[in-house]
PDB file of N, CA and C in Angstrom:
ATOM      1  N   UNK A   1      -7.081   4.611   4.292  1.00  0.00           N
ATOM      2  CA  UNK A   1      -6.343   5.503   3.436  1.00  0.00           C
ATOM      3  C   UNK A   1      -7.235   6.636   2.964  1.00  0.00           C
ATOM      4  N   UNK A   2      -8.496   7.009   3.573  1.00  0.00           N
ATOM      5  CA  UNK A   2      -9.442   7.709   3.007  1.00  0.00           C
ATOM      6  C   UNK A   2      -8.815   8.745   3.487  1.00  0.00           C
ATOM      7  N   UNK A   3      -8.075   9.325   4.374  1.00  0.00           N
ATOM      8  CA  UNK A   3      -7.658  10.488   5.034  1.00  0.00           C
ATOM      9  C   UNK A   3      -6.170  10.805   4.677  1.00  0.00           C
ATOM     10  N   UNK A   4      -5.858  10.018   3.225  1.00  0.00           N
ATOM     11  CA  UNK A   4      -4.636  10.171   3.111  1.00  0.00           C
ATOM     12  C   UNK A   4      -3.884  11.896   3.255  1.00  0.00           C
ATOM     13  N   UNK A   5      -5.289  12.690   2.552  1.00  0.00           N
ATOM     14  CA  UNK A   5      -4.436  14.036   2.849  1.00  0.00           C
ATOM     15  C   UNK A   5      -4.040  14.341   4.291  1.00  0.00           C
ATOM     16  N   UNK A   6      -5.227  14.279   4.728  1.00  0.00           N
ATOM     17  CA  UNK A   6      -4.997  15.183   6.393  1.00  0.00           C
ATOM     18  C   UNK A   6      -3.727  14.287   6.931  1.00  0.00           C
ATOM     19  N   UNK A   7      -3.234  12.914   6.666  1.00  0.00           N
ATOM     20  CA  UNK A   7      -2.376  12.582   7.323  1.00  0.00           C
ATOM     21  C   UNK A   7      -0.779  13.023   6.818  1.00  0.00           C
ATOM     22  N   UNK A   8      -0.838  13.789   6.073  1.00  0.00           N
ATOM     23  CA  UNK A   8       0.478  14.731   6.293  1.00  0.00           C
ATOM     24  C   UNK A   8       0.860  16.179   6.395  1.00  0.00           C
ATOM     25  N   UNK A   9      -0.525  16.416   7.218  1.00  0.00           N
ATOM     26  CA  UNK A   9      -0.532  18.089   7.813  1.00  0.00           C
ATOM     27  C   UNK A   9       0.368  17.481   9.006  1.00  0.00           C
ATOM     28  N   UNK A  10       1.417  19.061   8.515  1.00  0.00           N
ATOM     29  CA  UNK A  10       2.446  19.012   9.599  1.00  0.00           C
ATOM     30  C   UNK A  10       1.832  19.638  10.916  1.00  0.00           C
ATOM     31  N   UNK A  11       0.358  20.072  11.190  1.00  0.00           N
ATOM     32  CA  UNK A  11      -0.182  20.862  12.296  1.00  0.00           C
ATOM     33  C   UNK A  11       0.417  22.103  12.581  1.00  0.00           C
ATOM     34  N   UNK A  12       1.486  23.167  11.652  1.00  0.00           N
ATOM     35  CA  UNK A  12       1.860  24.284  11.949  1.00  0.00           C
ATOM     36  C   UNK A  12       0.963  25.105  11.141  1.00  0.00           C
ATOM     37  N   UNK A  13       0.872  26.537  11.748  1.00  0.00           N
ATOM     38  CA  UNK A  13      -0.045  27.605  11.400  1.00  0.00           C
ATOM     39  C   UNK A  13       0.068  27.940  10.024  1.00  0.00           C
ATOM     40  N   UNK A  14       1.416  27.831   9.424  1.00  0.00           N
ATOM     41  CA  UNK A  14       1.184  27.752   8.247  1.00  0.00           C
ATOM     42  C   UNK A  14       0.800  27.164   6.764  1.00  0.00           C
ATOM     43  N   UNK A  15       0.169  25.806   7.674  1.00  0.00           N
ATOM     44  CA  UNK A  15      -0.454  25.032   6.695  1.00  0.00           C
ATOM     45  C   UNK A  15       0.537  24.329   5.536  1.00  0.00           C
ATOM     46  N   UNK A  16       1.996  24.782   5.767  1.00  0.00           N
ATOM     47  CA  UNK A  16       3.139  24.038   4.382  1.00  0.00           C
ATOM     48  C   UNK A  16       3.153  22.690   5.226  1.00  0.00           C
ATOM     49  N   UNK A  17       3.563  21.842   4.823  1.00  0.00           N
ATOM     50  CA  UNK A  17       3.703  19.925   5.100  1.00  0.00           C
ATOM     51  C   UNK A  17       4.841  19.556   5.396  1.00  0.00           C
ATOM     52  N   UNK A  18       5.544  19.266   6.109  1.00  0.00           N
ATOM     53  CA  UNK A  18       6.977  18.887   6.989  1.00  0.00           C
ATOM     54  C   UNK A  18       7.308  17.769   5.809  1.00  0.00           C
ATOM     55  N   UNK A  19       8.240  17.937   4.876  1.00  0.00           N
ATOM     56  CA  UNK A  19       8.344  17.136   4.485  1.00  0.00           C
ATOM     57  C   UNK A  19       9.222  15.938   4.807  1.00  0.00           C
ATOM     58  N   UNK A  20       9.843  16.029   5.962  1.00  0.00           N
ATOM     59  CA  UNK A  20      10.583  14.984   6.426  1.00  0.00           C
ATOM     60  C   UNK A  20       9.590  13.964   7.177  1.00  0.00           C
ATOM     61  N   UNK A  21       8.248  14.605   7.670  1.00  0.00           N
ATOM     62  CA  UNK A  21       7.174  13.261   8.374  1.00  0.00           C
ATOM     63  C   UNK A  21       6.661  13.118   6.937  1.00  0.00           C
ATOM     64  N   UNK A  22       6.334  13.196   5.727  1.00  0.00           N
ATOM     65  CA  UNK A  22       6.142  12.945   4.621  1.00  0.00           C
ATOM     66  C   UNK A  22       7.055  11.820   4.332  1.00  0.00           C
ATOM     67  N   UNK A  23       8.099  12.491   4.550  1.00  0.00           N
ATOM     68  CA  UNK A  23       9.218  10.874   3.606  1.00  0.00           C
ATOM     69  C   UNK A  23       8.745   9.969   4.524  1.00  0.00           C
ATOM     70  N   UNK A  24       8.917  10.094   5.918  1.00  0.00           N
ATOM     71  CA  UNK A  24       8.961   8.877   6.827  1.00  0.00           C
ATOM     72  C   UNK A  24       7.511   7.832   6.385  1.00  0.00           C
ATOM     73  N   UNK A  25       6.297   8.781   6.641  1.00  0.00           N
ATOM     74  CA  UNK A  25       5.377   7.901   5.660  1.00  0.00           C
ATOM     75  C   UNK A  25       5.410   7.266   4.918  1.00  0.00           C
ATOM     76  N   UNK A  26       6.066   7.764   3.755  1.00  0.00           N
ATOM     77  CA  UNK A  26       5.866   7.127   2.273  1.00  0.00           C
ATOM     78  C   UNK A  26       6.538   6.142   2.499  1.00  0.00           C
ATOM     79  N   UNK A  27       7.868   5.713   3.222  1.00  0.00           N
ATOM     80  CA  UNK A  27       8.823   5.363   3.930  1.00  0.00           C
ATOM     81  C   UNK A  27       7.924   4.005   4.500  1.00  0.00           C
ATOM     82  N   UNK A  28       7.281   4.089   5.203  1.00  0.00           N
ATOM     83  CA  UNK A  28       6.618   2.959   6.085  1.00  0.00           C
ATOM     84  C   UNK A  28       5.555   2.615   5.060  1.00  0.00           C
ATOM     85  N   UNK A  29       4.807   3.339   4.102  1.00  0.00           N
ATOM     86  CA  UNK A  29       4.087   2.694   2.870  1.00  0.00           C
ATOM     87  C   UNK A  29       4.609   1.849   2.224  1.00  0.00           C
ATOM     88  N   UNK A  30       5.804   2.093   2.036  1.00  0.00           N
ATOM     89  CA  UNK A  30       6.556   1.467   0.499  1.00  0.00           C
ATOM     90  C   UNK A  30       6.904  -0.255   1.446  1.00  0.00           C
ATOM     91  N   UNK A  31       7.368   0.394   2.859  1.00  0.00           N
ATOM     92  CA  UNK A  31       7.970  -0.734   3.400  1.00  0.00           C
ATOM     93  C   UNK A  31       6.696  -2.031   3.869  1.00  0.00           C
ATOM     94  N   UNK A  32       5.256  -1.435   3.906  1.00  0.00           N
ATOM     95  CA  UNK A  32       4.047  -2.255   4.298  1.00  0.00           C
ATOM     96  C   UNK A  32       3.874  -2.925   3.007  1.00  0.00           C
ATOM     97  N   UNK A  33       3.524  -2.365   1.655  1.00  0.00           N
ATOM     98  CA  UNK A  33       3.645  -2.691   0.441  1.00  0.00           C
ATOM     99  C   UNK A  33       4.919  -3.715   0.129  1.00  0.00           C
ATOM    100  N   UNK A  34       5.565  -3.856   0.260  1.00  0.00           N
ATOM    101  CA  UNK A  34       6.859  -4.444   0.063  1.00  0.00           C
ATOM    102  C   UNK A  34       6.803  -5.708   0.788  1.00  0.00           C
ATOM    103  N   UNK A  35       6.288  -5.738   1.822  1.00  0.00           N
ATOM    104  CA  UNK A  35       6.245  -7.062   2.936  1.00  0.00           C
ATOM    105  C   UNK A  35       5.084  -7.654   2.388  1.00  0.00           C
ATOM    106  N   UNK A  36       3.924  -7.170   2.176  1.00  0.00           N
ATOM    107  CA  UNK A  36       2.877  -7.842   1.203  1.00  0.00           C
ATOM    108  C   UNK A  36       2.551  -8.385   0.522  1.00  0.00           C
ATOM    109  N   UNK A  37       3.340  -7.576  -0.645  1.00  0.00           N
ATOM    110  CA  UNK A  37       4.241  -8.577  -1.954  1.00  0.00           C
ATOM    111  C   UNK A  37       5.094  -9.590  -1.565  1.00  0.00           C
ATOM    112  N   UNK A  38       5.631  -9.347  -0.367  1.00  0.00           N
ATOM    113  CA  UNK A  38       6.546 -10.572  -0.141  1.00  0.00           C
ATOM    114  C   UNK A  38       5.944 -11.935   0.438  1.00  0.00           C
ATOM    115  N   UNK A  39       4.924 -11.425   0.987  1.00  0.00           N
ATOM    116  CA  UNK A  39       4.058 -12.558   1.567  1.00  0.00           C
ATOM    117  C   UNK A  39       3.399 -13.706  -0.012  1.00  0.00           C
ATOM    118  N   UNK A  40       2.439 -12.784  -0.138  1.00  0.00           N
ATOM    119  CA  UNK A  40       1.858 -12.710  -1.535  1.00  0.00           C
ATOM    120  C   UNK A  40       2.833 -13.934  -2.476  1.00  0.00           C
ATOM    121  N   UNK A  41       3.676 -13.376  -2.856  1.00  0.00           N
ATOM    122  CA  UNK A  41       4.398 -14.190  -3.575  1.00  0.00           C
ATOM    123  C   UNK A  41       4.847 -15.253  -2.883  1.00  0.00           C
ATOM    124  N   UNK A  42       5.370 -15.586  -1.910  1.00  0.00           N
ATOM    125  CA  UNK A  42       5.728 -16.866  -1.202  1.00  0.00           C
ATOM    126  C   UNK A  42       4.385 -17.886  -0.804  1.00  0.00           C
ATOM    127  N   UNK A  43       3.324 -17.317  -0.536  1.00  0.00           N
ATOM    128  CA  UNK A  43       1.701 -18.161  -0.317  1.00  0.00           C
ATOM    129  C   UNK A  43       1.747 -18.506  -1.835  1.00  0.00           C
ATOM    130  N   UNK A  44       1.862 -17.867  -2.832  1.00  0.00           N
ATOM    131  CA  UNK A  44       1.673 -18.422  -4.415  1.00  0.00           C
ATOM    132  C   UNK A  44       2.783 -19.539  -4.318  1.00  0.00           C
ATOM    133  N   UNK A  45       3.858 -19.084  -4.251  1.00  0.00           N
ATOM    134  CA  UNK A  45       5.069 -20.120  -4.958  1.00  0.00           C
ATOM    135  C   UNK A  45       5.125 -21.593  -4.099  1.00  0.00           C
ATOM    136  N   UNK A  46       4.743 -21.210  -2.741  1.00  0.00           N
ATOM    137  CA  UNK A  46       4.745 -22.971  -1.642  1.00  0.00           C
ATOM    138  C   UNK A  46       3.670 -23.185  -1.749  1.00  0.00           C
ATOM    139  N   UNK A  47       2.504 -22.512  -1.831  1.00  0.00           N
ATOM    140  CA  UNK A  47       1.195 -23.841  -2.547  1.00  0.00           C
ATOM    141  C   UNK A  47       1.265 -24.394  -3.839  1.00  0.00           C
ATOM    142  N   UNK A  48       1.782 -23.504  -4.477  1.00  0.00           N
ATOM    143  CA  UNK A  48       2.106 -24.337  -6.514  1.00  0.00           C
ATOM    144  C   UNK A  48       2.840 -25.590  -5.762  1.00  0.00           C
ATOM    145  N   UNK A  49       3.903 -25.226  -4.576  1.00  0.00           N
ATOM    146  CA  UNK A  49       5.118 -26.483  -5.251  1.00  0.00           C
ATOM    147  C   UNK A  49       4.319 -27.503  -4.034  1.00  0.00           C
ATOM    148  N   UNK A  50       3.917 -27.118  -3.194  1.00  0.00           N
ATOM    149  CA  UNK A  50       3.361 -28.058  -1.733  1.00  0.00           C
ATOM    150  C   UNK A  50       2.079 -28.768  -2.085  1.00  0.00           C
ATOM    151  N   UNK A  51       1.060 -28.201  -2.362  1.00  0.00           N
ATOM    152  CA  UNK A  51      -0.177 -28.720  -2.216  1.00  0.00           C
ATOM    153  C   UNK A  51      -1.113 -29.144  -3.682  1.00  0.00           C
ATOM    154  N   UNK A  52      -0.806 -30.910  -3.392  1.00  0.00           N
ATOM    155  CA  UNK A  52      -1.188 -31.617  -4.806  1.00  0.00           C
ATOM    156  C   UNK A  52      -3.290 -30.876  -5.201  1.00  0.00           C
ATOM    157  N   UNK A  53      -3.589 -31.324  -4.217  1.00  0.00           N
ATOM    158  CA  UNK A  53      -4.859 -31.229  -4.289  1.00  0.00           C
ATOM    159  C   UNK A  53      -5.540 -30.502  -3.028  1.00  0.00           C
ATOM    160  N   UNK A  54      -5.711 -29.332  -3.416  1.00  0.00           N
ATOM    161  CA  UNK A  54      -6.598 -28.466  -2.465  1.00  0.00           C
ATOM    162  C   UNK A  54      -7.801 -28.923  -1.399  1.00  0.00           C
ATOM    163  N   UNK A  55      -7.890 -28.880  -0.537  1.00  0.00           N
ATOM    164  CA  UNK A  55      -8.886 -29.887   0.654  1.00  0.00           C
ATOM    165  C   UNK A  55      -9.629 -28.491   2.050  1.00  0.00           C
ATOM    166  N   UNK A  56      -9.947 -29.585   2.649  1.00  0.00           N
ATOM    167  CA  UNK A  56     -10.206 -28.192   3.875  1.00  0.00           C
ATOM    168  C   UNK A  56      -9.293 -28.334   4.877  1.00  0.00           C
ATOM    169  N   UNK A  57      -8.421 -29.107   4.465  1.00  0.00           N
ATOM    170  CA  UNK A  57      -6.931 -29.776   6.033  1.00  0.00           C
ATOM    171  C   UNK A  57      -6.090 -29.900   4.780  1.00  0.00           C
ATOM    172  N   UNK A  58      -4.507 -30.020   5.407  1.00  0.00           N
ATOM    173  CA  UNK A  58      -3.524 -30.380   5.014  1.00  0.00           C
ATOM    174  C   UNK A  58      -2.985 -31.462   5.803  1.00  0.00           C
ATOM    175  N   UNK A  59      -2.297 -32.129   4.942  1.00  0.00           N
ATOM    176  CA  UNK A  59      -1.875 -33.873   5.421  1.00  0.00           C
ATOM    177  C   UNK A  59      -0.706 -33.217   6.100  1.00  0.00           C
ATOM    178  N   UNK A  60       0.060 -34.373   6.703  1.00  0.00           N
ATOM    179  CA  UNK A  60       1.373 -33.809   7.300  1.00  0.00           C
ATOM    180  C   UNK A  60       2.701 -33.381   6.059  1.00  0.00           C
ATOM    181  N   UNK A  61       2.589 -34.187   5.639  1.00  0.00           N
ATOM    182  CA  UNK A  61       3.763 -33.962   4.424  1.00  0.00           C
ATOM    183  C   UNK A  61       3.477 -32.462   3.669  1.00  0.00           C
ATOM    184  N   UNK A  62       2.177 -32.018   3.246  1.00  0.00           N
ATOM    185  CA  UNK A  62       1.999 -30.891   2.959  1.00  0.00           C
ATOM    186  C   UNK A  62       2.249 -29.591   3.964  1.00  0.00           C
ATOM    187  N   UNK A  63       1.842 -30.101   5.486  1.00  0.00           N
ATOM    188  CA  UNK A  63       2.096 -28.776   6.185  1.00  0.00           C
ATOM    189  C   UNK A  63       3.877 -28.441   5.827  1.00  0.00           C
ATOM    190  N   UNK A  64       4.569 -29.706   6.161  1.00  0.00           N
ATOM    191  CA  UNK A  64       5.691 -30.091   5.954  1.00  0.00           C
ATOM    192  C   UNK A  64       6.539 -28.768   5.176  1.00  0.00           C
ATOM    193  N   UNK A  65       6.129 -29.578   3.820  1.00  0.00           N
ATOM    194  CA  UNK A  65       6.488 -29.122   2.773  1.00  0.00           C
ATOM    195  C   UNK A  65       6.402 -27.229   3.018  1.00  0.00           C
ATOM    196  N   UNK A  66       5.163 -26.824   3.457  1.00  0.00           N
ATOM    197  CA  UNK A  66       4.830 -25.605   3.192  1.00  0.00           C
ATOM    198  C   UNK A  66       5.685 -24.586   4.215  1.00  0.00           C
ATOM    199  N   UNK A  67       6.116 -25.355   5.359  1.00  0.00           N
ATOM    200  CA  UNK A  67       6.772 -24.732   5.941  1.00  0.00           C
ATOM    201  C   UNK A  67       8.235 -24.713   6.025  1.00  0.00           C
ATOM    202  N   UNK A  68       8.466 -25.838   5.333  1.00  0.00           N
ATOM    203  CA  UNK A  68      10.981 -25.612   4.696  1.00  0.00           C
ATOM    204  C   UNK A  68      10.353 -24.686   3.826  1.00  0.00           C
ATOM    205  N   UNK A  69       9.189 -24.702   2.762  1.00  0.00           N
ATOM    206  CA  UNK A  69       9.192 -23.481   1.720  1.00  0.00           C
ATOM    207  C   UNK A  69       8.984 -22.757   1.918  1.00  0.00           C
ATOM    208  N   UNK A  70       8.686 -22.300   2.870  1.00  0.00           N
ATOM    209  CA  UNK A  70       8.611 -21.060   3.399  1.00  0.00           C
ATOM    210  C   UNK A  70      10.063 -20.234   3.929  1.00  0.00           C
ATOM    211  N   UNK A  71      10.408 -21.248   4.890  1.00  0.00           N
ATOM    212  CA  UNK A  71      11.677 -20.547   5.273  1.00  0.00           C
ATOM    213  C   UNK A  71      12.925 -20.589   4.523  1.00  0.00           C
ATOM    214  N   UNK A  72      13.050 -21.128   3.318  1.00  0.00           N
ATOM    215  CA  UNK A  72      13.944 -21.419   2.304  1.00  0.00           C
ATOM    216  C   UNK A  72      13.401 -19.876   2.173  1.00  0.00           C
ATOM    217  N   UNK A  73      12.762 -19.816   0.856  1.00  0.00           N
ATOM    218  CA  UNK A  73      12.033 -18.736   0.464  1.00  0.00           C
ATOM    219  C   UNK A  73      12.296 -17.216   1.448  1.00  0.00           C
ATOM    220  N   UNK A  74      12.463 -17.242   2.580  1.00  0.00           N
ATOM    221  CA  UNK A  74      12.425 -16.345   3.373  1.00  0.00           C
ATOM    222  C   UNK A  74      14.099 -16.273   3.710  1.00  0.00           C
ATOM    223  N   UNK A  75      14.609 -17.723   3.691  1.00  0.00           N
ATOM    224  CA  UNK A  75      16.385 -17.272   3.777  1.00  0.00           C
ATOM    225  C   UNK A  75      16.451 -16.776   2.694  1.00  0.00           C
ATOM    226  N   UNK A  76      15.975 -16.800   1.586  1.00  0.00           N
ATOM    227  CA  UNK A  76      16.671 -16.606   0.023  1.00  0.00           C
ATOM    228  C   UNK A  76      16.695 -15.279  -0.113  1.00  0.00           C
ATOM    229  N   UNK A  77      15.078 -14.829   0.565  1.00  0.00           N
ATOM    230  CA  UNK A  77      15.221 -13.188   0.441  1.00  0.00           C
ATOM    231  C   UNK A  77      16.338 -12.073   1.023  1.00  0.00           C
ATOM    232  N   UNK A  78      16.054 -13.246   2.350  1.00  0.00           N
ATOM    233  CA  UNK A  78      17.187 -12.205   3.266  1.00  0.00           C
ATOM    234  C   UNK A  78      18.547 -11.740   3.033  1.00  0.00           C
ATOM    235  N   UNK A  79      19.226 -13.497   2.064  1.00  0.00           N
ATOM    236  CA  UNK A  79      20.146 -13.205   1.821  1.00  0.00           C
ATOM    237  C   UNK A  79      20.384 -12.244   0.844  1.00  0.00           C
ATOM    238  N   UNK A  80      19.757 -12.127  -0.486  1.00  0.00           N
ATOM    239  CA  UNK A  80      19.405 -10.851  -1.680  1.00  0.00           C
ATOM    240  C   UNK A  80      19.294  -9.631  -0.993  1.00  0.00           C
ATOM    241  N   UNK A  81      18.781  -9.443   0.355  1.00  0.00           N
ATOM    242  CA  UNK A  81      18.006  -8.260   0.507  1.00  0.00           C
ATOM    243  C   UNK A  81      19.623  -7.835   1.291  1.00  0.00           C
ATOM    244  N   UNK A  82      20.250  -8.830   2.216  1.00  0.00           N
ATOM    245  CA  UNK A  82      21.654  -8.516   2.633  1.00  0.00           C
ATOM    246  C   UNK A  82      22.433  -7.970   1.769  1.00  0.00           C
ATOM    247  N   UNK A  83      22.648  -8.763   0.132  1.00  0.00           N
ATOM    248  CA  UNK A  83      23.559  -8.453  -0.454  1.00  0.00           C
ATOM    249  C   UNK A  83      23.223  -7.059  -1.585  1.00  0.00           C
ATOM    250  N   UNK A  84      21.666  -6.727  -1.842  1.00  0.00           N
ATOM    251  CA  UNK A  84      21.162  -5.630  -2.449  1.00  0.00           C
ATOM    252  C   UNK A  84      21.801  -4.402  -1.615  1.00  0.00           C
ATOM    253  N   UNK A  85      21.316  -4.589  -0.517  1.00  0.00           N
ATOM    254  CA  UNK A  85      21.942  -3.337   0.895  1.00  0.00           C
ATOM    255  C   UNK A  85      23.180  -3.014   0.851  1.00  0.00           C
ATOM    256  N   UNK A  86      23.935  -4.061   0.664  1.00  0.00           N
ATOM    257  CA  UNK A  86      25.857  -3.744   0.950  1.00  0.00           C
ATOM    258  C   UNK A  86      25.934  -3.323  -0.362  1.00  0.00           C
ATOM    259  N   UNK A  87      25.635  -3.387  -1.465  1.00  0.00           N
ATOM    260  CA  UNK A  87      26.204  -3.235  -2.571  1.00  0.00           C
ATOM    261  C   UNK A  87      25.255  -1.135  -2.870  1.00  0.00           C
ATOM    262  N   UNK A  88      23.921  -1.201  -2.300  1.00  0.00           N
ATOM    263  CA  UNK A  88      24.155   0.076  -1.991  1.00  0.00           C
ATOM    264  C   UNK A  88      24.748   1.072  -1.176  1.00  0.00           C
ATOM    265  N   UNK A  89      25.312   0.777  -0.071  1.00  0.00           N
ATOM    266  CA  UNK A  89      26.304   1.790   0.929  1.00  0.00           C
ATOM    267  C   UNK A  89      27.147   1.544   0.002  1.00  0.00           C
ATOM    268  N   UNK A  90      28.066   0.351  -1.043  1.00  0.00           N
ATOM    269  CA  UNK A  90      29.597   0.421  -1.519  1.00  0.00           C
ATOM    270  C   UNK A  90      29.070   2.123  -2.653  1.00  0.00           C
ATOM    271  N   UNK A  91      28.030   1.684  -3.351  1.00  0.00           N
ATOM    272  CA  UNK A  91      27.748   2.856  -4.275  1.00  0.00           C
ATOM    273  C   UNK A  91      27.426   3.866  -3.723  1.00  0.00           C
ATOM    274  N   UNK A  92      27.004   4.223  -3.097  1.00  0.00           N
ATOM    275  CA  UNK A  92      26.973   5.516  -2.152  1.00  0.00           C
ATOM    276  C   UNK A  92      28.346   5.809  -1.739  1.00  0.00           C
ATOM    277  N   UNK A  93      28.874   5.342  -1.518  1.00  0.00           N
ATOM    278  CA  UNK A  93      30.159   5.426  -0.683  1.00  0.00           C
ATOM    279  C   UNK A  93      31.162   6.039  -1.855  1.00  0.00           C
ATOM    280  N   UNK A  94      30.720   5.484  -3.252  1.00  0.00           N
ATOM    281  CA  UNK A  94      31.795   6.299  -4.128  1.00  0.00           C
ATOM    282  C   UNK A  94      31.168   7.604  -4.597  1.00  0.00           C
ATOM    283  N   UNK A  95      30.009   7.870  -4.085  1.00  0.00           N
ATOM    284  CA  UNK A  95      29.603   9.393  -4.541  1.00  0.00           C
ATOM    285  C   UNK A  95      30.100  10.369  -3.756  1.00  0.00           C
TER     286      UNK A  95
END
């Protein structure tokens, strides 16, 4: 990210910034950031509930565990993230 400026020279002679490859950036930032946090928080919430005592292996019941919590966790989002989405096109849709 050290080059964050130069990476939204639009390369035209006049040196102004395309701001539509701008959105698309910020666009794929927000969306890398967003998956991160999503990770992030699901490694926190299935080791609190999975893993009694921290080791250098996991028993079977713990891999177990870590992986329905995971994909629970990952249906739960999808479904929120389904129903966040439809409920913005309905609001858009009345503007």
């Amino acid at each position: 990210m050290e080059s964050f400026g130069s990476d939204f020279s639009s390369g035209s002679s006049s040196g102004k910034m395309d701001t539509g490859t701008i959105m698309e950036q910020v666009k794929v930032q927000i969306a890398v950031a967003n998956a991160q946090e999503l990770l992030q928080r699901m490694t926190d919430k299935c080791f609190k509930k999975c893993i009694g005592k921290p080791g250098s292996t996991l028993d079977n019941s713990e891999h177990k565990c870590i992986a329905m919590c995971m994909d629970r966790y990952m249906d739960a989002w999808n479904t929120v993230s389904r129903a966040y989405n439809s409920r913005l096109q309905r609001e858009r849709a009345r503007i």
